[in-house]
Protein backbone atom coordinates (compact mmCIF):
# COMPACT_ATOMS: atom_id res chain seq x y z
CA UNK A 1 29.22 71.83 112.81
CA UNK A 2 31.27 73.84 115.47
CA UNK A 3 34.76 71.92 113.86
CA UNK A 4 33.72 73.82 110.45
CA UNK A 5 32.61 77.04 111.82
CA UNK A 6 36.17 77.06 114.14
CA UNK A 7 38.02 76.39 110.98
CA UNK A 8 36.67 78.80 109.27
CA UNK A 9 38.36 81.64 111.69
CA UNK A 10 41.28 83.26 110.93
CA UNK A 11 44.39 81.70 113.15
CA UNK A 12 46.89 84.63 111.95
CA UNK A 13 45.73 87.34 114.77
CA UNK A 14 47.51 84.68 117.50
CA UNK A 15 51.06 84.71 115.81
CA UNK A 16 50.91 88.48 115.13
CA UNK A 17 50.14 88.85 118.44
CA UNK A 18 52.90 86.55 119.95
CA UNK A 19 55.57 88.21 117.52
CA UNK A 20 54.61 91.74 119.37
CA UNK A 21 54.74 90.68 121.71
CA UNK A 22 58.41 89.21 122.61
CA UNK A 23 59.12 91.92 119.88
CA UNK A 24 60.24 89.65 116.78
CA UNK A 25 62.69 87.34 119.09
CA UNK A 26 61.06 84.26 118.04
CA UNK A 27 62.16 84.83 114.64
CA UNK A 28 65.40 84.97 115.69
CA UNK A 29 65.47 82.29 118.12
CA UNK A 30 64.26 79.95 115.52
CA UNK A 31 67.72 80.07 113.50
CA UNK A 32 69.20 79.05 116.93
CA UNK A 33 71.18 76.38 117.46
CA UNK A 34 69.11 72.94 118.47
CA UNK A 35 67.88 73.09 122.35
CA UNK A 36 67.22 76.58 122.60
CA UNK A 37 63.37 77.32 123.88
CA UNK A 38 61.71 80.43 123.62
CA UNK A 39 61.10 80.12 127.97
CA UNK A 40 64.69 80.29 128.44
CA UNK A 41 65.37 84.25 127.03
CA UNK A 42 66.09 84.98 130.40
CA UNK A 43 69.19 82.83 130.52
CA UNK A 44 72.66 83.20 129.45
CA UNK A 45 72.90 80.49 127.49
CA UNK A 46 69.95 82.00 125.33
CA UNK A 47 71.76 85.45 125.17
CA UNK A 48 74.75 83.87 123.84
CA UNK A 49 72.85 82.15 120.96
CA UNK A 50 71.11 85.10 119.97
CA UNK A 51 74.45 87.21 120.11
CA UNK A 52 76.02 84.46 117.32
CA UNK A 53 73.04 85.37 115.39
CA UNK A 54 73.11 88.97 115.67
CA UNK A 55 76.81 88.95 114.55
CA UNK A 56 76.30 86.51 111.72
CA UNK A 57 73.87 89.12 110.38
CA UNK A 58 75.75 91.92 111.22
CA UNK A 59 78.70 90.01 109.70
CA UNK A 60 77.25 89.20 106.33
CA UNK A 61 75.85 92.49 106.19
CA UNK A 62 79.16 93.89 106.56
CA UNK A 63 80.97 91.65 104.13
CA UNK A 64 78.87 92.65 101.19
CA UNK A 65 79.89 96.16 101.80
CA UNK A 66 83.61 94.57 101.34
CA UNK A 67 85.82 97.52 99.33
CA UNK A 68 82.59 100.08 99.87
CA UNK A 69 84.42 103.89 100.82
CA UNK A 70 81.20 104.17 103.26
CA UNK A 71 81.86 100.57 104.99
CA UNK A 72 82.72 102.03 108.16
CA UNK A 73 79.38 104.43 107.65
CA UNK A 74 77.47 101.51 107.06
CA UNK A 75 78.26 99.50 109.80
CA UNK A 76 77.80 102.42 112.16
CA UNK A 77 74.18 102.53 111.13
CA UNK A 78 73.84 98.90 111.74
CA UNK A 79 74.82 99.16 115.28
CA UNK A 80 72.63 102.04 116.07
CA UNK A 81 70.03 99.70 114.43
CA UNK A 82 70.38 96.96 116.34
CA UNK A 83 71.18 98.86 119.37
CA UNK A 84 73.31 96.49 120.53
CA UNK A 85 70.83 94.91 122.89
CA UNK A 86 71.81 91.01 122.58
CA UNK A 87 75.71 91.99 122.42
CA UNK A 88 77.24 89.45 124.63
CA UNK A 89 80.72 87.84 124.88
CA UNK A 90 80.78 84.50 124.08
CA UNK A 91 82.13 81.45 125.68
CA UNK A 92 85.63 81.30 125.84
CA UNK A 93 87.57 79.07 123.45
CA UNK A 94 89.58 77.35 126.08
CA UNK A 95 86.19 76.22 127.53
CA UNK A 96 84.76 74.08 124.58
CA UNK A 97 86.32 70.94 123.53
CA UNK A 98 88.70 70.90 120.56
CA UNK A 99 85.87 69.65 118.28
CA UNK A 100 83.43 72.83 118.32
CA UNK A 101 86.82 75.26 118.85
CA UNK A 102 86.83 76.27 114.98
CA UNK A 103 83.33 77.09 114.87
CA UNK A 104 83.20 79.42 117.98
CA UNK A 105 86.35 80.80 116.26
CA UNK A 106 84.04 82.20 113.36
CA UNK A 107 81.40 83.13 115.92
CA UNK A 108 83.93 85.24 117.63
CA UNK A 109 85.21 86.30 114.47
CA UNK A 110 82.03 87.83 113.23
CA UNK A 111 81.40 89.42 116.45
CA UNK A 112 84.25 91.62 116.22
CA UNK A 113 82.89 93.04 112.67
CA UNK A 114 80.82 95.50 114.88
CA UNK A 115 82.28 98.70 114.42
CA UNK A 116 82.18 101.10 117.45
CA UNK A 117 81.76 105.06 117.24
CA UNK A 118 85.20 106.19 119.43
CA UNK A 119 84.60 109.60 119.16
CA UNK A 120 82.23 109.11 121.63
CA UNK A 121 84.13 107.92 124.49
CA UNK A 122 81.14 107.10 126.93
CA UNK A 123 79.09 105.63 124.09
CA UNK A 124 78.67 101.43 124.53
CA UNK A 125 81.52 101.12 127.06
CA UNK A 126 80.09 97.53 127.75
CA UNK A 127 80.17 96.14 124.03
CA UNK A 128 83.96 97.41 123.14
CA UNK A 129 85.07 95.74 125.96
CA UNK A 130 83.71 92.50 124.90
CA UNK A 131 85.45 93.14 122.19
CA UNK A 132 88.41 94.27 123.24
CA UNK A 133 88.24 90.65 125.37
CA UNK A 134 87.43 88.83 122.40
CA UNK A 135 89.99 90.43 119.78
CA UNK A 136 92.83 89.13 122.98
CA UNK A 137 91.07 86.43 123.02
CA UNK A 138 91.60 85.79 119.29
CA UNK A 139 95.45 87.07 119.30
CA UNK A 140 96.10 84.29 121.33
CA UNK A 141 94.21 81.15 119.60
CA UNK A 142 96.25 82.44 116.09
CA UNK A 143 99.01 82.16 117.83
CA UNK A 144 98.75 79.04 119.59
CA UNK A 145 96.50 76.78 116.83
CA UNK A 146 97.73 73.60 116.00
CA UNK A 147 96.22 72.53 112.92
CA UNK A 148 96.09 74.31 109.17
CA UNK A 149 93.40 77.08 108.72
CA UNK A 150 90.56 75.98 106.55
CA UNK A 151 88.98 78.20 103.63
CA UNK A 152 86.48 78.96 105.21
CA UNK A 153 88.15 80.25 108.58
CA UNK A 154 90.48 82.46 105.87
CA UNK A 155 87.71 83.87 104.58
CA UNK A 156 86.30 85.09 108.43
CA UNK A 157 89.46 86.37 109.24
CA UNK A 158 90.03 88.36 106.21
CA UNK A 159 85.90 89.37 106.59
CA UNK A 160 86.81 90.60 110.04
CA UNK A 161 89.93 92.52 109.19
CA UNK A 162 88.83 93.96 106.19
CA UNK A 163 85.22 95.66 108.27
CA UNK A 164 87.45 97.19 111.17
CA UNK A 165 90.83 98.46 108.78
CA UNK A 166 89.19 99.21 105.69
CA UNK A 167 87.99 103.09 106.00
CA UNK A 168 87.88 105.60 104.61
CA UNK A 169 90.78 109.03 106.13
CA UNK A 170 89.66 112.23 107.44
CA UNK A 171 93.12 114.14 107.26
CA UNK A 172 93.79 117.38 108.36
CA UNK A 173 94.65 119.91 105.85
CA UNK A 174 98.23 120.27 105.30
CA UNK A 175 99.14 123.31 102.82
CA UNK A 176 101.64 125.71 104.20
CA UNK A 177 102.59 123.48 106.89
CA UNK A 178 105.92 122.06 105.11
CA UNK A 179 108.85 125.20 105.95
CA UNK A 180 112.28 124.15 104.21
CA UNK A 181 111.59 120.64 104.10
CA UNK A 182 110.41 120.10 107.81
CA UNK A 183 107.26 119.27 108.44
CA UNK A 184 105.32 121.10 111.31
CA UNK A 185 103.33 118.34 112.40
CA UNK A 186 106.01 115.90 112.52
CA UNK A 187 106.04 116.40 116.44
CA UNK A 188 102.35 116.03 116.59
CA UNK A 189 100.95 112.91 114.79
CA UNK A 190 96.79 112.57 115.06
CA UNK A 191 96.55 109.38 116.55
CA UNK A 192 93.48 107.59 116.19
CA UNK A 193 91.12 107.24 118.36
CA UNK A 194 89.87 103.85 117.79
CA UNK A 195 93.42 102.29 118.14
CA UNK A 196 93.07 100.04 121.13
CA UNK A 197 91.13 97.60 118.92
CA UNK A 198 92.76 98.23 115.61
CA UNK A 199 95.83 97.21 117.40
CA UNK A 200 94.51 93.95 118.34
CA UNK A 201 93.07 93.88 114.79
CA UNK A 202 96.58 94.15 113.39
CA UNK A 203 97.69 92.04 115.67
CA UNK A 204 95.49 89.13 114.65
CA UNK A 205 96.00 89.94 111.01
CA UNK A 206 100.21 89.62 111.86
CA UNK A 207 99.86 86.57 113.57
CA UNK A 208 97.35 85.12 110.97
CA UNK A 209 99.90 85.73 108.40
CA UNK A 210 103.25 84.54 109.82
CA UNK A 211 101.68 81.41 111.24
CA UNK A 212 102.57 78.31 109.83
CA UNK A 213 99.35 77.34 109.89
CA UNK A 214 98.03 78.99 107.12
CA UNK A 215 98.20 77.67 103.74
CA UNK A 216 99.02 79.98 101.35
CA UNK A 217 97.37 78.34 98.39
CA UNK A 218 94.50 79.08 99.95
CA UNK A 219 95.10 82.01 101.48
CA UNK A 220 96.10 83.77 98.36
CA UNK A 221 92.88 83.77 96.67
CA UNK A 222 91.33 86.01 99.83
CA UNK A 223 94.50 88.02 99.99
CA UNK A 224 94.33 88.97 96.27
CA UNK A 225 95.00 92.29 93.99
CA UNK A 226 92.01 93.91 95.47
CA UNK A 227 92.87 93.13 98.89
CA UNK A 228 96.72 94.67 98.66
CA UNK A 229 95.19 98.09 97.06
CA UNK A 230 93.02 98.60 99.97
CA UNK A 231 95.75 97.64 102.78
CA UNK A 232 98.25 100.07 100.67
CA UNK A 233 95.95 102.88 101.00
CA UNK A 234 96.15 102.53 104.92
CA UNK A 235 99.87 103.82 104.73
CA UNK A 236 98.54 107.09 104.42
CA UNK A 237 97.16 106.92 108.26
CA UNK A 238 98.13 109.69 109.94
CA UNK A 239 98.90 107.35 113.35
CA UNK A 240 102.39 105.80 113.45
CA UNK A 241 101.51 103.26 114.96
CA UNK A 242 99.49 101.71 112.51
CA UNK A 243 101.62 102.81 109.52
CA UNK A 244 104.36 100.76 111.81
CA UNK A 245 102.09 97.57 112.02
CA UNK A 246 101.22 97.87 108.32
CA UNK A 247 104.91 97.87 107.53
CA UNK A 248 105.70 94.69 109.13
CA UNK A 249 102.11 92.84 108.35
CA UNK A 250 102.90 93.96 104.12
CA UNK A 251 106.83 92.70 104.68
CA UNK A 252 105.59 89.63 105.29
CA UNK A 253 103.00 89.28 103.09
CA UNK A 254 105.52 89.69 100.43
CA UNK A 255 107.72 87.36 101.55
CA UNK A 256 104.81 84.52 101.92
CA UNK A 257 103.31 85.28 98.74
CA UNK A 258 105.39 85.33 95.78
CA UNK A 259 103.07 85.16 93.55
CA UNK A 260 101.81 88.86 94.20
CA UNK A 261 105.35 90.23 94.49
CA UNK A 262 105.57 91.90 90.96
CA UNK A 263 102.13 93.40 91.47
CA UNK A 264 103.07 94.77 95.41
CA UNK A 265 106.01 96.46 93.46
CA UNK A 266 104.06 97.94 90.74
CA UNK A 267 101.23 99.53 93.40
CA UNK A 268 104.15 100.92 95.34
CA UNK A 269 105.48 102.43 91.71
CA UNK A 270 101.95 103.93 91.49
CA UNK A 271 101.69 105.48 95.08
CA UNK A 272 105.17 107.13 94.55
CA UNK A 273 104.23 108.11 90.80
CA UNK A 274 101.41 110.33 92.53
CA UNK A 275 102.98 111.68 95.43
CA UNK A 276 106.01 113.36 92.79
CA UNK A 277 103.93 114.46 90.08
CA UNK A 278 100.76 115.06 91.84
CA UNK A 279 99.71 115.64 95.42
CA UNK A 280 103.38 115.58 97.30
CA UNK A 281 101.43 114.55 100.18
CA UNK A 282 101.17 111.60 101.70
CA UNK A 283 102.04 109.91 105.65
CA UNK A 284 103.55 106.68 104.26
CA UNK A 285 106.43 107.53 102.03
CA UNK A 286 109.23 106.64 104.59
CA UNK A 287 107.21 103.06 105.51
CA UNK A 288 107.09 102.36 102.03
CA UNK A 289 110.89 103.35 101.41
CA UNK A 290 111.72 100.69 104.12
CA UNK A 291 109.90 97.76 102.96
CA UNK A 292 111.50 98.44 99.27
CA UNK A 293 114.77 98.69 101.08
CA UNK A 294 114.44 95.55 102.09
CA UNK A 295 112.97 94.34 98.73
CA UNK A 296 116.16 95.86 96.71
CA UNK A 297 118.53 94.59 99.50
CA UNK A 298 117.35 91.02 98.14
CA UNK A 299 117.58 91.36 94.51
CA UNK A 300 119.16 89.06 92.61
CA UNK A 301 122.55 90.43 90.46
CA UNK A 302 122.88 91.16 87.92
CA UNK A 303 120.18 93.66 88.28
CA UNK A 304 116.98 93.40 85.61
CA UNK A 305 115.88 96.13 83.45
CA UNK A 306 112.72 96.71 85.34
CA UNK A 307 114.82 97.50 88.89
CA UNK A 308 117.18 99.67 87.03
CA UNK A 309 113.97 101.77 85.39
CA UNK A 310 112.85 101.83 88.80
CA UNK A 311 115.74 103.82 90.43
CA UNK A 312 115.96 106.36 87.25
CA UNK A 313 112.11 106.82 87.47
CA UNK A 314 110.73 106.63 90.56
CA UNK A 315 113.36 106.48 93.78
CA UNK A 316 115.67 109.51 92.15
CA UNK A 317 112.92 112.10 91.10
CA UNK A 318 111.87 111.55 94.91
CA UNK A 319 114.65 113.82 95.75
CA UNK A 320 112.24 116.60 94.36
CA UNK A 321 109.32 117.07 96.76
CA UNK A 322 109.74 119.56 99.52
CA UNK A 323 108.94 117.58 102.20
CA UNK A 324 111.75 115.29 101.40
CA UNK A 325 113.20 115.63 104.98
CA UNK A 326 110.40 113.27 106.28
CA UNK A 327 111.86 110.22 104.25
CA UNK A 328 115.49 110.82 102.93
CA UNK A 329 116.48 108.59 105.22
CA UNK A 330 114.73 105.26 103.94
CA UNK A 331 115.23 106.68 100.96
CA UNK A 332 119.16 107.63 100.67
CA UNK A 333 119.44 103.79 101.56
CA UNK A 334 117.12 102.44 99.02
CA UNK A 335 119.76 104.49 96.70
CA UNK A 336 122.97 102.88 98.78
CA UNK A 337 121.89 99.90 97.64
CA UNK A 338 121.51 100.06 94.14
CA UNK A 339 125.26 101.21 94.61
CA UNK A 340 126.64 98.45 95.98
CA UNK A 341 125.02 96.22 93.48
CA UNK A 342 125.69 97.73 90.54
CA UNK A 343 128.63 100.22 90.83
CA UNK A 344 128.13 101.21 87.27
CA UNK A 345 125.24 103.38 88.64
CA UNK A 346 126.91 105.55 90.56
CA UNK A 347 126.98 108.01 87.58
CA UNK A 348 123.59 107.98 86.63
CA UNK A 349 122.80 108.87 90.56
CA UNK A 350 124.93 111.15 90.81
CA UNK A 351 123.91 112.90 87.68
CA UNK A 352 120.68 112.33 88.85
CA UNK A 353 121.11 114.48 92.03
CA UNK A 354 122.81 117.04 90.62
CA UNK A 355 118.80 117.37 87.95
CA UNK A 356 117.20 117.74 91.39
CA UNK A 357 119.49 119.98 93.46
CA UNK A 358 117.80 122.11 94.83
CA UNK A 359 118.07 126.04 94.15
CA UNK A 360 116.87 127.91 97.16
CA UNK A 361 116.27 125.52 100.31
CA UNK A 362 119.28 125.37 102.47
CA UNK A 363 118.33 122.23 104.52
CA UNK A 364 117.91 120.22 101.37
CA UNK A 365 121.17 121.32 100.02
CA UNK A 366 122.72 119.70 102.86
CA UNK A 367 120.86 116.37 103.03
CA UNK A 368 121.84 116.06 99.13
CA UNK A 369 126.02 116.43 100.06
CA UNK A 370 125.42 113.89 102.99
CA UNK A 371 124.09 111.72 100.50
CA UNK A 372 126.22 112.96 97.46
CA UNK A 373 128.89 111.84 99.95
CA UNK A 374 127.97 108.37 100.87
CA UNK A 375 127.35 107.67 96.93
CA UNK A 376 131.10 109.47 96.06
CA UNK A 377 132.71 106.95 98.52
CA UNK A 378 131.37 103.76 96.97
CA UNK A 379 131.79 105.22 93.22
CA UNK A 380 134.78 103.60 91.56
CA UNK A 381 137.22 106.42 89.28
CA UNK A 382 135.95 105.45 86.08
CA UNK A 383 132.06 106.22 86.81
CA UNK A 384 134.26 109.44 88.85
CA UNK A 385 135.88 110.68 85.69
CA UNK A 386 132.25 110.74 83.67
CA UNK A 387 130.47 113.09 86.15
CA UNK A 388 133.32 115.17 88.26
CA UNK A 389 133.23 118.20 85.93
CA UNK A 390 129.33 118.75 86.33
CA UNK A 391 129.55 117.53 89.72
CA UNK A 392 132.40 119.76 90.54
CA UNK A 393 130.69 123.00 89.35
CA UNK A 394 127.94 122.46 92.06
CA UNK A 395 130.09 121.78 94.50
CA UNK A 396 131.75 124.92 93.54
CA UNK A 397 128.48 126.75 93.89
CA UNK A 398 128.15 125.24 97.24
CA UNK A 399 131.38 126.50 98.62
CA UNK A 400 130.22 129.73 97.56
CA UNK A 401 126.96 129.17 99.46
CA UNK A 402 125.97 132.32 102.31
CA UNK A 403 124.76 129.69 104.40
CA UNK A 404 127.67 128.49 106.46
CA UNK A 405 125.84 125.12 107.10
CA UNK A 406 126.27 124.31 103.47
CA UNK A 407 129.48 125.87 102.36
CA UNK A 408 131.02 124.06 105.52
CA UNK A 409 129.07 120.45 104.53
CA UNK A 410 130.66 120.74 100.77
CA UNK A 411 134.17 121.32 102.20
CA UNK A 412 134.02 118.80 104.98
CA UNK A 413 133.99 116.02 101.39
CA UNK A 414 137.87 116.65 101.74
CA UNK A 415 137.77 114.39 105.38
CA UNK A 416 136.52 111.53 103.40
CA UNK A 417 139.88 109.52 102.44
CA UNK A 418 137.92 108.00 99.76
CA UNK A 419 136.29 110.74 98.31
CA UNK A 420 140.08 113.00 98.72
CA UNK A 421 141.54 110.03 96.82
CA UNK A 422 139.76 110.47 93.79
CA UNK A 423 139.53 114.17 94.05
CA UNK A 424 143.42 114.26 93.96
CA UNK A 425 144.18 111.67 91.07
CA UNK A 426 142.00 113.97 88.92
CA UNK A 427 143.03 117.64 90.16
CA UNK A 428 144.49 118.45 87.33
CA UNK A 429 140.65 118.80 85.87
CA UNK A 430 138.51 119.32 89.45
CA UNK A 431 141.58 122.38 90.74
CA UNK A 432 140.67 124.84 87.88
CA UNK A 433 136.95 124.38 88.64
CA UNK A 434 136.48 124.87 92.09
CA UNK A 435 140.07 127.19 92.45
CA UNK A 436 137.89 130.84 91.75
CA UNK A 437 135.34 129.45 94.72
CA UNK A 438 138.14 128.94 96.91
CA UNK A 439 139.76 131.96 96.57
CA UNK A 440 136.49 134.03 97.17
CA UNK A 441 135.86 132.25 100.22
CA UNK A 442 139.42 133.24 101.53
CA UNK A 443 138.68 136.85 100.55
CA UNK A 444 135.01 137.58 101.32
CA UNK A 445 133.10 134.58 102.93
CA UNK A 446 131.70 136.17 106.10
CA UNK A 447 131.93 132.94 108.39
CA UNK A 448 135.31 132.26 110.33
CA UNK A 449 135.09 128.11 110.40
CA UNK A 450 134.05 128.40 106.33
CA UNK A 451 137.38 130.60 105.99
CA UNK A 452 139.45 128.31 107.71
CA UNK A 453 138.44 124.93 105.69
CA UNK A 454 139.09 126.93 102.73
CA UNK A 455 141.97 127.58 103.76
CA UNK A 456 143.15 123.66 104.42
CA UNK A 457 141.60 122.29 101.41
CA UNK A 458 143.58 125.11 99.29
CA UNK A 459 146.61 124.46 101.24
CA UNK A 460 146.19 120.76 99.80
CA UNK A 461 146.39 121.40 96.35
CA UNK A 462 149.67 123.89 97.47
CA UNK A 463 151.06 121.16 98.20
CA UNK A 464 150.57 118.08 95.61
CA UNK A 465 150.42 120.79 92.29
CA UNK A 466 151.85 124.53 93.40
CA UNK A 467 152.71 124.91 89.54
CA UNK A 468 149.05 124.18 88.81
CA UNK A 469 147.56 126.28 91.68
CA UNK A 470 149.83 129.24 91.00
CA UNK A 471 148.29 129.30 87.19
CA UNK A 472 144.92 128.95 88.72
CA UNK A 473 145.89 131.87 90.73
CA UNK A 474 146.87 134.27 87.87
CA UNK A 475 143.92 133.36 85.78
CA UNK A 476 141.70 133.71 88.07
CA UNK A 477 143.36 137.58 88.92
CA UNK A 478 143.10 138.19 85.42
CA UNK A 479 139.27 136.69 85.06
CA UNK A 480 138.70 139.69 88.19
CA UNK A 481 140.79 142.09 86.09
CA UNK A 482 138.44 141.98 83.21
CA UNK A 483 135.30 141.62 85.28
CA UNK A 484 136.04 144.94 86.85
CA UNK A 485 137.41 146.58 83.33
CA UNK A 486 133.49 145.21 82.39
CA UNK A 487 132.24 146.63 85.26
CA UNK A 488 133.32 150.19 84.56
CA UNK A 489 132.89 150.09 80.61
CA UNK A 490 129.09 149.48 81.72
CA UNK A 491 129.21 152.01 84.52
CA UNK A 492 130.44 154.54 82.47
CA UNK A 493 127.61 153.70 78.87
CA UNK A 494 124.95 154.24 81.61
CA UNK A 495 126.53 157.77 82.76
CA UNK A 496 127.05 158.33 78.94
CA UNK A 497 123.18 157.62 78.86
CA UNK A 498 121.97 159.22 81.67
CA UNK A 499 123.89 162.24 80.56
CA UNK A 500 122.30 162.46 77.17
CA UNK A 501 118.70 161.64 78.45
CA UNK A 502 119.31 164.80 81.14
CA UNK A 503 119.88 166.99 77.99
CA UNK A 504 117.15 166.04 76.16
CA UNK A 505 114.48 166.80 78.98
């Protein structure tokens, strides 16, 4: 009789009771691995099993949100959720024998897919050192491994890189901040402030990819189309630094994995496509023009269609942004290169530069004749022949130029053997078009060193053609002549008129 009427009770109110009491860590230490005890939560050993669990759920949690623009947001929340109570380092790798090594290299993996606040510098000082600790710890096992990565270990790594790079940018606003090309906060890059463990992130990531150790059949269906989007919108971090290490980390990626090369290219195409016809803004335009100097540098000749479409389309109408001082560098060799390749492309460059010169910015003026010059110096004299007349009237314009800086950059193309050579076996065409800009710069240019390169160059075509420069000389004495007969024919129809409109009031 008491056996039924004890049955009969309800046994529930005990395990409620229990579960309030340690505060739901029995649930937890249930998915423990084998020999943990609920007595022993006091222990170390305990702490560290309930810190694998806590970052396998924090892990997971953060891998669906994979590609989400609130990831970082997300995670953040998560943390202050869990409070990080049971965040613990865990045992070293050297420590464990070779056999359980992999799968305390996941453990550690998913441990470092917490995301940390830094704005708050005194906020869980404890926790980012641990994983600080563990992201050096991981640097070094990439590094050292012997043995090929399995899938599964890709897919950690990529989980962990992807939680802690993937975010979303908070820039600061840049209008009027570009004067003449030159951008103010060149000398002042934001550096961000959770870079000591985005570093170490990178680091991992580098390592992970040059190592020999990881296949990249495998690899390549983690690091897919997706994957490159996402790391390609990182270039426009405002921190050099990381736009350095994302540089290096997508070099190699393209040189590992050759299947994704025509796509890298084509998202590149896209991110430039955007920044000319649309925003003009954007940190990673001089990263990118490396890598893709590298990429053209390695281009097999002769030279396909699609590389040739590229220059016309994309690396020439680059020359038209404002802000063109923070990448013509990178850029003006990415256009070298295409020279030396293909010689017959000089014109089209050329022509190309003289579409986008620009009107009213001195300082671009002279970073297109430093570049006009390196291009004139590889160009062989038929491509010469097929552009010197409309390149010749803008140099013309340029020696005419009230800014000494450029007048004296267009004249100093005469100290360039190469460029001289070609310049005299065509003077017979290039003397009458640039003979009137001389001569005004003798007369009326206001700088003394402009005056006196005048002076040399025209002293050079004295010498080779004085026939020729003495008929340039008359005509262009007549051409003043009947400017200044125009000149007074209009002065005096607006007395005429001004005289007849007085009588009439």
């Amino acid at each position: 009789m008491l056996k039924q009427i004890l049955s009969k009770l309800p046994r529930k109110s005990f395990k409620s009771t229990q579960n309030r009491d340690h505060g739901g860590n029995l649930a937890i230490n249930s998915n423990n691995s084998t020999g943990s005890r609920s007595s022993d939560f006091g222990e170390k050993s305990s702490k560290l099993n309930v810190t694998s669990v806590t970052a396998n759920n924090s892990a997971s949690d953060t891998g669906q949100n994979h590609g989400n623009n609130d990831q970082r947001g997300v995670t953040s929340k998560l943390n202050d959720n869990l409070g990080f109570s049971s965040y613990e380092g865990l045992p070293e790798l050297r420590d464990v024998p070779n056999s359980e090594k992999q799968n305390l290299f996941i453990k550690k993996l998913n441990l470092c897919c917490i995301v940390f606040d830094f704005n708050d510098p005194t906020k869980n000082l404890k926790e980012k050192e641990i994983k600080r600790q563990t992201l050096l710890e991981l640097v070094d096992y990439v590094t050292s491994v012997n043995g090929k990565f399995t899938e599964t270990v890709i897919q950690e790594v990529l989980k962990m890189v992807s939680a802690n790079l993937f975010r979303m940018f908070t820039p600061q606003p840049r209008e009027n901040k570009v004067v003449d090309g030159v951008d103010l906060e060149e000398e002042e890059p934001s550096m961000d402030l959770a870079w000591p463990h985005l570093q170490l992130v990178y680091e991992v990531f580098l390592r992970f990819v040059v190592s020999s150790e990881t296949d990249v059949k495998l690899a390549k269906r983690c690091i897919d189309q997706f994957f490159i989007l996402k790391f390609l919108d990182l270039f426009d971090s405002e921190d050099p630094r990381e736009r350095e290490y994302l540089k290096t980390i997508l070099h190699r990626i393209y040189g590992k994995f050759m299947v994704h090369r025509p796509f890298i290219r084509k998202a590149i195409n896209n991110i430039f496509y955007q920044f000319i016809f649309e925003t003009e803004k954007h940190n990673g335009m001089a990263e990118l023009l490396e890598i893709l100097g590298s990429i053209i540098n390695g281009f097999a000749l002769p030279l396909k269609e699609e590389h040739k479409m590229f220059l016309i389309h994309v690396l020439i109408p680059l020359h038209k942004p404002r802000c063109l001082a923070m990448y013509h560098q990178p850029l003006s060799y990415c256009i070298m290169q295409f020279v030396e390749k293909d010689y017959n492309l000089s014109d089209a460059i050329i022509r190309g530069l003289l579409k986008y010169w620009p009107l009213t910015n001195s300082s671009k003026e002279v970073m297109f004749l430093n570049e006009l010059e390196e291009v004139l110096e590889a160009t062989r004299p038929a491509e010469f022949q097929r552009c010197m007349v409309p390149l010749f009237l803008q140099i013309a314009r340029c020696l005419n130029s009230s800014h000494f800086q450029v007048a004296e950059r267009a004249l100093f193309l005469w100290n360039n053997d190469a460029i001289e050579s070609l310049i005299i076996q065509n003077r017979k065409v290039i003397l009458p078009i640039i003979f009137p800009a001389l001569e005004k710069n003798t007369r009326n240019h206001w700088n003394q060193a402009v005056r006196s390169l005048t002076l040399n160059v025209r002293k050079i075509f004295y010498d080779l053609e004085p026939e020729l420069s003495n008929e340039c000389l008359l005509n262009f004495e007549e051409a003043e002549r009947k400017e200044d007969e125009n000149k007074a024919r209009c002065e005096a129809t607006w007395k005429r008129l001004e005289e007849l409109a007085s009588q009439k009031t």
